[in-house]
C-alpha atoms as a PDB file:
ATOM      1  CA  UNK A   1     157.203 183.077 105.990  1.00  0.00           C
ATOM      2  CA  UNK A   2     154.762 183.518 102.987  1.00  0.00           C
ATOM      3  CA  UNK A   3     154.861 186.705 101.271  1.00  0.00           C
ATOM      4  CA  UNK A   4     151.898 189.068 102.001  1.00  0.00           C
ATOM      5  CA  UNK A   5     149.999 189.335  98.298  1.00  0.00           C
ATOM      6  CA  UNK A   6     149.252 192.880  97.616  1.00  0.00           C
ATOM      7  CA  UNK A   7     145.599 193.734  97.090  1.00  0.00           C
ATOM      8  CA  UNK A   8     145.716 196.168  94.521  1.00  0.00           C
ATOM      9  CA  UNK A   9     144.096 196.396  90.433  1.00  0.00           C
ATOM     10  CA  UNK A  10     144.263 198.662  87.612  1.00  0.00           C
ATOM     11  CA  UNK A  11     141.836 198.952  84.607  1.00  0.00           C
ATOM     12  CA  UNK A  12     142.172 201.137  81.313  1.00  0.00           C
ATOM     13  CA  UNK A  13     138.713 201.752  80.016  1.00  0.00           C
ATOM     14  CA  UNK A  14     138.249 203.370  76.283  1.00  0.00           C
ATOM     15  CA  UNK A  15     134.999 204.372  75.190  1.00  0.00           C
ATOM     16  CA  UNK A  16     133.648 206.332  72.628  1.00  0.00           C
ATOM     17  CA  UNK A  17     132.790 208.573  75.893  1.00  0.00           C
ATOM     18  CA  UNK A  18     135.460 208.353  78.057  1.00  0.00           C
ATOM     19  CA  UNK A  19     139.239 207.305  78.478  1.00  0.00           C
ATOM     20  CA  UNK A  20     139.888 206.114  82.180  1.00  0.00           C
ATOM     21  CA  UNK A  21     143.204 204.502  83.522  1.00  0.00           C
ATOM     22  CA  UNK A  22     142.603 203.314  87.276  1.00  0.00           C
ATOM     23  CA  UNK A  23     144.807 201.925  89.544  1.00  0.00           C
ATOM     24  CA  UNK A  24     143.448 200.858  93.070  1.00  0.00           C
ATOM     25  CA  UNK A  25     145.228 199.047  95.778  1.00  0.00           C
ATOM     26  CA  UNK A  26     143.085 198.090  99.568  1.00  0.00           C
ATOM     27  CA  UNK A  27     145.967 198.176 101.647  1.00  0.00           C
ATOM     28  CA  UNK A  28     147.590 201.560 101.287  1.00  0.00           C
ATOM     29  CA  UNK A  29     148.159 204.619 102.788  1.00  0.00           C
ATOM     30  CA  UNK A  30     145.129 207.185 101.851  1.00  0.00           C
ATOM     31  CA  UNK A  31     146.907 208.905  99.117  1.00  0.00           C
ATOM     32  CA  UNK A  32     145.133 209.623  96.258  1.00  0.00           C
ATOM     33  CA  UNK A  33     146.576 210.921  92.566  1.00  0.00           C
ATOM     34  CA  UNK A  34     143.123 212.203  91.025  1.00  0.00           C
ATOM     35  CA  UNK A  35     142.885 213.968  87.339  1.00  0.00           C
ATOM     36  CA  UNK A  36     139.178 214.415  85.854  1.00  0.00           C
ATOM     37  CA  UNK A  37     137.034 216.537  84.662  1.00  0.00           C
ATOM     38  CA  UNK A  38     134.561 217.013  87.399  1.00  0.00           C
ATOM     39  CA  UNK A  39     136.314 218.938  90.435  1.00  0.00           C
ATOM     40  CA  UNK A  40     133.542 217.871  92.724  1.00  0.00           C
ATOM     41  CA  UNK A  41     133.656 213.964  92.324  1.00  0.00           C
ATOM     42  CA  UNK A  42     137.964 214.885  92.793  1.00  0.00           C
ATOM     43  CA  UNK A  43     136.478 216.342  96.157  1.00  0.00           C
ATOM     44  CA  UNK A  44     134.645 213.032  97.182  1.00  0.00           C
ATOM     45  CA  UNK A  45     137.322 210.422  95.901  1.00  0.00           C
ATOM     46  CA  UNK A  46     139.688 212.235  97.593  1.00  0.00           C
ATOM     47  CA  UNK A  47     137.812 212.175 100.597  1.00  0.00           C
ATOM     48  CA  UNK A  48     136.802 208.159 100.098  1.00  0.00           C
ATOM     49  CA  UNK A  49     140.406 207.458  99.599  1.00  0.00           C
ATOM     50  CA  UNK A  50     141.626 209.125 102.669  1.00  0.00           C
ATOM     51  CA  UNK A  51     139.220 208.086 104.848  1.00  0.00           C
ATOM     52  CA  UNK A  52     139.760 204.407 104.074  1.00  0.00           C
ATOM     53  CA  UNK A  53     143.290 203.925 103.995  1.00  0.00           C
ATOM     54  CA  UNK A  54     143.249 203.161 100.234  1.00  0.00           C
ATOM     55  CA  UNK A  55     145.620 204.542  97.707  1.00  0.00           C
ATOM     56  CA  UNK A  56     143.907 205.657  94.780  1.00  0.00           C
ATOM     57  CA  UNK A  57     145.644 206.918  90.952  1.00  0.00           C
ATOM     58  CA  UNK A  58     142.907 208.171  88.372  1.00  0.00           C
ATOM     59  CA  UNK A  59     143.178 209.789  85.063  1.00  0.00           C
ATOM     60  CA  UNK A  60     139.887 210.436  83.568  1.00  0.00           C
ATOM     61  CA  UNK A  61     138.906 212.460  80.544  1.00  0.00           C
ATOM     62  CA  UNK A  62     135.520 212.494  79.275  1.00  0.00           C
ATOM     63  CA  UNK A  63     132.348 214.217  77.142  1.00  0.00           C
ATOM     64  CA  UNK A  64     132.000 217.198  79.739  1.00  0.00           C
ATOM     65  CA  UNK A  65     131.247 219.397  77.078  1.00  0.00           C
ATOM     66  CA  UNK A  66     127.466 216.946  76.900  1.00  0.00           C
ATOM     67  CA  UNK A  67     127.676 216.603  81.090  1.00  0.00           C
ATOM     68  CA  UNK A  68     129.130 215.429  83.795  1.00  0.00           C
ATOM     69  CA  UNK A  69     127.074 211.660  83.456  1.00  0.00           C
ATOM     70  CA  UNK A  70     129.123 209.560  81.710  1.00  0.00           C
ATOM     71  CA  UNK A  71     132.506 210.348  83.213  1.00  0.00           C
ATOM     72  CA  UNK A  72     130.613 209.516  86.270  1.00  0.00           C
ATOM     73  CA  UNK A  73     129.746 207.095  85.768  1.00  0.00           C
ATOM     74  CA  UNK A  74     131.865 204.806  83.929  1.00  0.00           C
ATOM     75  CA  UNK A  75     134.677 205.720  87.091  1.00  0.00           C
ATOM     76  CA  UNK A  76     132.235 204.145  89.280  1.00  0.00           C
ATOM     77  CA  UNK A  77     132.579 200.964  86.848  1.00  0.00           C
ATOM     78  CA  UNK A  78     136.117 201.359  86.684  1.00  0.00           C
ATOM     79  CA  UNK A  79     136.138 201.561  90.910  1.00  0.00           C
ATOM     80  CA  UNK A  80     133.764 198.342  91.396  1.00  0.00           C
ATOM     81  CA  UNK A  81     136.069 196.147  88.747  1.00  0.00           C
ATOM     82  CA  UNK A  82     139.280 197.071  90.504  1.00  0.00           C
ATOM     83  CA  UNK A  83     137.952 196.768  94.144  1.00  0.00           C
ATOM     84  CA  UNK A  84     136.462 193.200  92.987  1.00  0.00           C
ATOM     85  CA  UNK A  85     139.798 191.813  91.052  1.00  0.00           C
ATOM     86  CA  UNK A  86     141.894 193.221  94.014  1.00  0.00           C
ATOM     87  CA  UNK A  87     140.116 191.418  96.635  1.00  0.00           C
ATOM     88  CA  UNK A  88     140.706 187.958  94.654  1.00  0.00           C
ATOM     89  CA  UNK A  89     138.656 184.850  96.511  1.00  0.00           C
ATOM     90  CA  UNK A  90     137.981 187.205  99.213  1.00  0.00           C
ATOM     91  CA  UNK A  91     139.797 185.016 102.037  1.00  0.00           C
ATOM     92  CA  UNK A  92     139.936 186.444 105.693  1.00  0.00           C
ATOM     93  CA  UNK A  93     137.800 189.603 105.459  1.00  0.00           C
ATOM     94  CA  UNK A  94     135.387 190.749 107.276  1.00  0.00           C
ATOM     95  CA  UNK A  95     133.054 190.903 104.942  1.00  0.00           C
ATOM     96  CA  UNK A  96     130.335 193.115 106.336  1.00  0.00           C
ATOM     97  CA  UNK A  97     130.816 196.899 108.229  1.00  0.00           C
ATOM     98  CA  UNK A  98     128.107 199.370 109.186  1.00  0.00           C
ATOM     99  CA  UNK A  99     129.734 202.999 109.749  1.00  0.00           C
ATOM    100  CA  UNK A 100     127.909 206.114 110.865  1.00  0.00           C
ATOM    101  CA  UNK A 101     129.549 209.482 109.886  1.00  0.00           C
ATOM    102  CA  UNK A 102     128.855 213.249 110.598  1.00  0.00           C
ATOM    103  CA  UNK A 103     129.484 216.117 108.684  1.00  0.00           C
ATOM    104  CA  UNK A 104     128.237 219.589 110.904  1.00  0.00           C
ATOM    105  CA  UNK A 105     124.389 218.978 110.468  1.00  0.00           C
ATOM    106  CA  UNK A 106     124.412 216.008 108.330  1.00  0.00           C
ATOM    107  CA  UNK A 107     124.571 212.435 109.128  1.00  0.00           C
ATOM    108  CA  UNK A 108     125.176 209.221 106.736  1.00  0.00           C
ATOM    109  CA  UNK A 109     125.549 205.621 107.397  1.00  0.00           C
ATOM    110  CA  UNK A 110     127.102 203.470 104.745  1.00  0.00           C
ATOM    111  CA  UNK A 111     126.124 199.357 105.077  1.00  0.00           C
ATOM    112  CA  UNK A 112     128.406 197.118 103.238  1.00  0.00           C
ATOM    113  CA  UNK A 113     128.319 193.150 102.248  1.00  0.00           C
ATOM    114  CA  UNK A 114     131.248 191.903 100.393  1.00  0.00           C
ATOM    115  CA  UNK A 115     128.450 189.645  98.792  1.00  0.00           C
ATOM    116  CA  UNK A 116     129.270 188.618  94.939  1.00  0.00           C
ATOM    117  CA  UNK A 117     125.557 189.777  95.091  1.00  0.00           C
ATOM    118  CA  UNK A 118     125.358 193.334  93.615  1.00  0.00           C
ATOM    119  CA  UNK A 119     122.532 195.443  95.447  1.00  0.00           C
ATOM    120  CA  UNK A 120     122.122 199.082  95.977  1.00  0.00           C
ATOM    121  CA  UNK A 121     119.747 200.373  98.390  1.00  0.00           C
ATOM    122  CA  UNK A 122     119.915 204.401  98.795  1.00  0.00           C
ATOM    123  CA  UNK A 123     117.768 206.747 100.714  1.00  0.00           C
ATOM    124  CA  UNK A 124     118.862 210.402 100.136  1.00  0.00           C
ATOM    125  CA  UNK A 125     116.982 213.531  99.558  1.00  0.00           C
ATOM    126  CA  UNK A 126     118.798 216.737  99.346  1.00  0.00           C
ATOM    127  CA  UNK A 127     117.793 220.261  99.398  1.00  0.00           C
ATOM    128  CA  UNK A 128     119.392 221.152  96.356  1.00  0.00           C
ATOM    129  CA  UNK A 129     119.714 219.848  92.738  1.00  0.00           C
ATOM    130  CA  UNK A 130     123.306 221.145  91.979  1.00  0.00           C
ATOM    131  CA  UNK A 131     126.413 221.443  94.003  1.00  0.00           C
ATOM    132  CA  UNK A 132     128.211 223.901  92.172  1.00  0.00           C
ATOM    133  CA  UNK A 133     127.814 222.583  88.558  1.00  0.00           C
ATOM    134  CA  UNK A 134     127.690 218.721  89.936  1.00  0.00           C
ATOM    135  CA  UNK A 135     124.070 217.268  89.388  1.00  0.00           C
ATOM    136  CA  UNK A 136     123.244 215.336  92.783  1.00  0.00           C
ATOM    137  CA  UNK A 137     121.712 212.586  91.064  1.00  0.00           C
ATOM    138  CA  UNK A 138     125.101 211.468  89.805  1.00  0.00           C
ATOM    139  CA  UNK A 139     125.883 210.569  93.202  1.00  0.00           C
ATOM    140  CA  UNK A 140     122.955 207.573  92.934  1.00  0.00           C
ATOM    141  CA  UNK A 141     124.797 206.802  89.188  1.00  0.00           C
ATOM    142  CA  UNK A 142     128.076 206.240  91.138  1.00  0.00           C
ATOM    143  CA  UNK A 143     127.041 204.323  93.733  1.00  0.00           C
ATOM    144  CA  UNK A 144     124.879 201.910  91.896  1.00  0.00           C
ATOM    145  CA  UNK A 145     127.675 201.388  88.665  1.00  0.00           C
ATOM    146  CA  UNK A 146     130.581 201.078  91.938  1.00  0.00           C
ATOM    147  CA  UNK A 147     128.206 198.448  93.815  1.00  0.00           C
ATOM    148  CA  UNK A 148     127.311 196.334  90.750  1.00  0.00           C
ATOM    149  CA  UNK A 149     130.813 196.199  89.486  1.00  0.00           C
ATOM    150  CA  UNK A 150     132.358 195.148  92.833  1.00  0.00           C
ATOM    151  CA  UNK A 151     129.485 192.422  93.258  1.00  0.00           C
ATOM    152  CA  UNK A 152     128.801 194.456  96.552  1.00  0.00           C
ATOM    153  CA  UNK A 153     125.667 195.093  98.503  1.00  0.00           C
ATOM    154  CA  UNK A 154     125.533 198.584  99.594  1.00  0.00           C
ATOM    155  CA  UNK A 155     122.661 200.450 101.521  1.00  0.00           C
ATOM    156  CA  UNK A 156     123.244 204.144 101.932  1.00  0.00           C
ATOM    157  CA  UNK A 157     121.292 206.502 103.979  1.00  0.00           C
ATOM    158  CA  UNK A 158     121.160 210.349 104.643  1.00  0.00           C
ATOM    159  CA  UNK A 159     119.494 210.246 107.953  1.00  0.00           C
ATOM    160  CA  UNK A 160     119.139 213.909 107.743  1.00  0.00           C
ATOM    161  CA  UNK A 161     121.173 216.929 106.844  1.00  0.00           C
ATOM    162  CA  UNK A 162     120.550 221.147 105.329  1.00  0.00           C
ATOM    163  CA  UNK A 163     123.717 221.489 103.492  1.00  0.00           C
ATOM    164  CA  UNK A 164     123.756 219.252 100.202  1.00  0.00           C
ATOM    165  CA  UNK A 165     127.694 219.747 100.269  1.00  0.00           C
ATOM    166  CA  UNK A 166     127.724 218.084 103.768  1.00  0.00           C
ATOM    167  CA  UNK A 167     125.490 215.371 102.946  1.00  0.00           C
ATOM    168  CA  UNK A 168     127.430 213.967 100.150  1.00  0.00           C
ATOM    169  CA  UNK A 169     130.639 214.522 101.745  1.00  0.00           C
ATOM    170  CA  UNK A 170     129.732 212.336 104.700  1.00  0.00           C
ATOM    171  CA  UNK A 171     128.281 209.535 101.966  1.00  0.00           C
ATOM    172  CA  UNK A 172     131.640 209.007 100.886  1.00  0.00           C
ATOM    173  CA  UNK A 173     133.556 209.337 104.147  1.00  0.00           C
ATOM    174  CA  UNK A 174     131.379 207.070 105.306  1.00  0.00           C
ATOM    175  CA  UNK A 175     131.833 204.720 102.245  1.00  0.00           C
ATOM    176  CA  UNK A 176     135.833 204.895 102.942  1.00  0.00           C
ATOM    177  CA  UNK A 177     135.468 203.554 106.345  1.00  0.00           C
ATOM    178  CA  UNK A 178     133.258 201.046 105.913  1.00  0.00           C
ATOM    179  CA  UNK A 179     135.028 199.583 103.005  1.00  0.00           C
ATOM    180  CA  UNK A 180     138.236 199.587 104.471  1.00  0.00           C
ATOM    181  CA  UNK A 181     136.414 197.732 107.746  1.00  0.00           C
ATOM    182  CA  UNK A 182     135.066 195.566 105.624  1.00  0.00           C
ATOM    183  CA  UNK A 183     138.012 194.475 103.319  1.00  0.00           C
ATOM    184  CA  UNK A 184     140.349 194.171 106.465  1.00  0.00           C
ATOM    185  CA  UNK A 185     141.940 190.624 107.355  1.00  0.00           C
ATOM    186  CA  UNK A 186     140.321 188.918 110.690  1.00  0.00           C
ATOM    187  CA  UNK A 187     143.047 186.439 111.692  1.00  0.00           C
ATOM    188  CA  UNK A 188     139.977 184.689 113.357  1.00  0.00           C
ATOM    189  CA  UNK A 189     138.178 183.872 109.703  1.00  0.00           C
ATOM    190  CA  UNK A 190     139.194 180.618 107.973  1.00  0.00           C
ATOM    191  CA  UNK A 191     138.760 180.177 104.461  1.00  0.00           C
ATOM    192  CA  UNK A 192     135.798 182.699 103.240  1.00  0.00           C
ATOM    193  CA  UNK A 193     133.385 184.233 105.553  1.00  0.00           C
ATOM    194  CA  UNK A 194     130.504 182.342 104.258  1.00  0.00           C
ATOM    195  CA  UNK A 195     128.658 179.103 104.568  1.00  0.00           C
ATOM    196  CA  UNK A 196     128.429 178.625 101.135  1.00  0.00           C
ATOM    197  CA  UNK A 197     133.004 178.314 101.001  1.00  0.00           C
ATOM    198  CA  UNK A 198     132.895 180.985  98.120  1.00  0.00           C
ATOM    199  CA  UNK A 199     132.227 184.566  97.861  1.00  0.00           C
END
């Protein structure tokens, strides 16, 4: 019997801006080791790890003292490289998930393609600018830098929501989920799920 290869990555990124050592693995257990800067984003990761089965380690210090952007940002790179390199030729996944999730008022559905054709599509309006000191368009940043890294295609939409806490929170619930559906192993799938043979 072949031995199961583990789909996990790690990256060490050193900028001028930030210092980042990640360490991602797809099949894990939802337990997350998170140090950075911005409590908030903690919040979410935590949140995205748990709800998709993935174990997650971050250390992340950054220019906080300018804002909250590039720290932000550059873990979203640091996120998309690792989920790409982990998922190697991409053989037996599912490729594509659609999830729905609820927070109290608020509603979110995350759309994933496993493409090697970066995309972002995101339709979000919130009622405030700030979430405690966290600026709600780094949210958009994250997203997009994750997306384009992995070589996903990612839609998200708020559907609707009052609370700008709730609405974020159930973006990356919802972005947990889906992942993890789409990453999983369909014993059904031969080779790549794609016409083309490569992903």
């Amino acid at each position: 019997m072949s031995e199961i290869k583990q789909r996990t990555a790690s990256v060490d990124r050193k900028t001028n801006e930030t210092n980042i050592q990640l360490s991602f693995g797809v099949d894990g257990t939802g337990v997350s080791e998170l140090e950075t800067d911005v409590p908030f984003l903690n919040h979410m990761l935590d949140l995205f790890t748990k709800h998709g089965q993935f174990d997650l380690k971050l250390h992340a210090e950054g220019d906080i003292d300018i804002d909250d952007h590039h720290t932000v940002e550059d873990i979203g790179i640091c996120l998309g490289q690792t989920l790409r390199e982990s998922l190697g030729d991409k053989r037996g996944i599912k490729r594509y998930a659609s999830v729905f999730v609820p927070m109290d008022e608020a509603l979110a559905q995350v759309i994933i393609d496993i493409s090697n054709r970066p995309h972002f599509e995101y339709r979000a309006t919130y009622p405030s600018a700030q979430v405690g000191s966290f600026s709600t368009e780094l949210v958009h940043e994250f997203l997009w830098k994750f997306a384009l890294e992995a070589r996903i295609t990612l839609h998200v939409i708020v559907h609707y929501g009052q609370n700008t806490h709730h609405m974020i929170e159930a973006i990356f619930k919802a972005l947990g989920r889906a992942l993890d559906e789409a990453t999983s192993i369909d014993p059904r799938v031969q080779g790549v799920p794609s016409t083309k043979g490569v992903l």
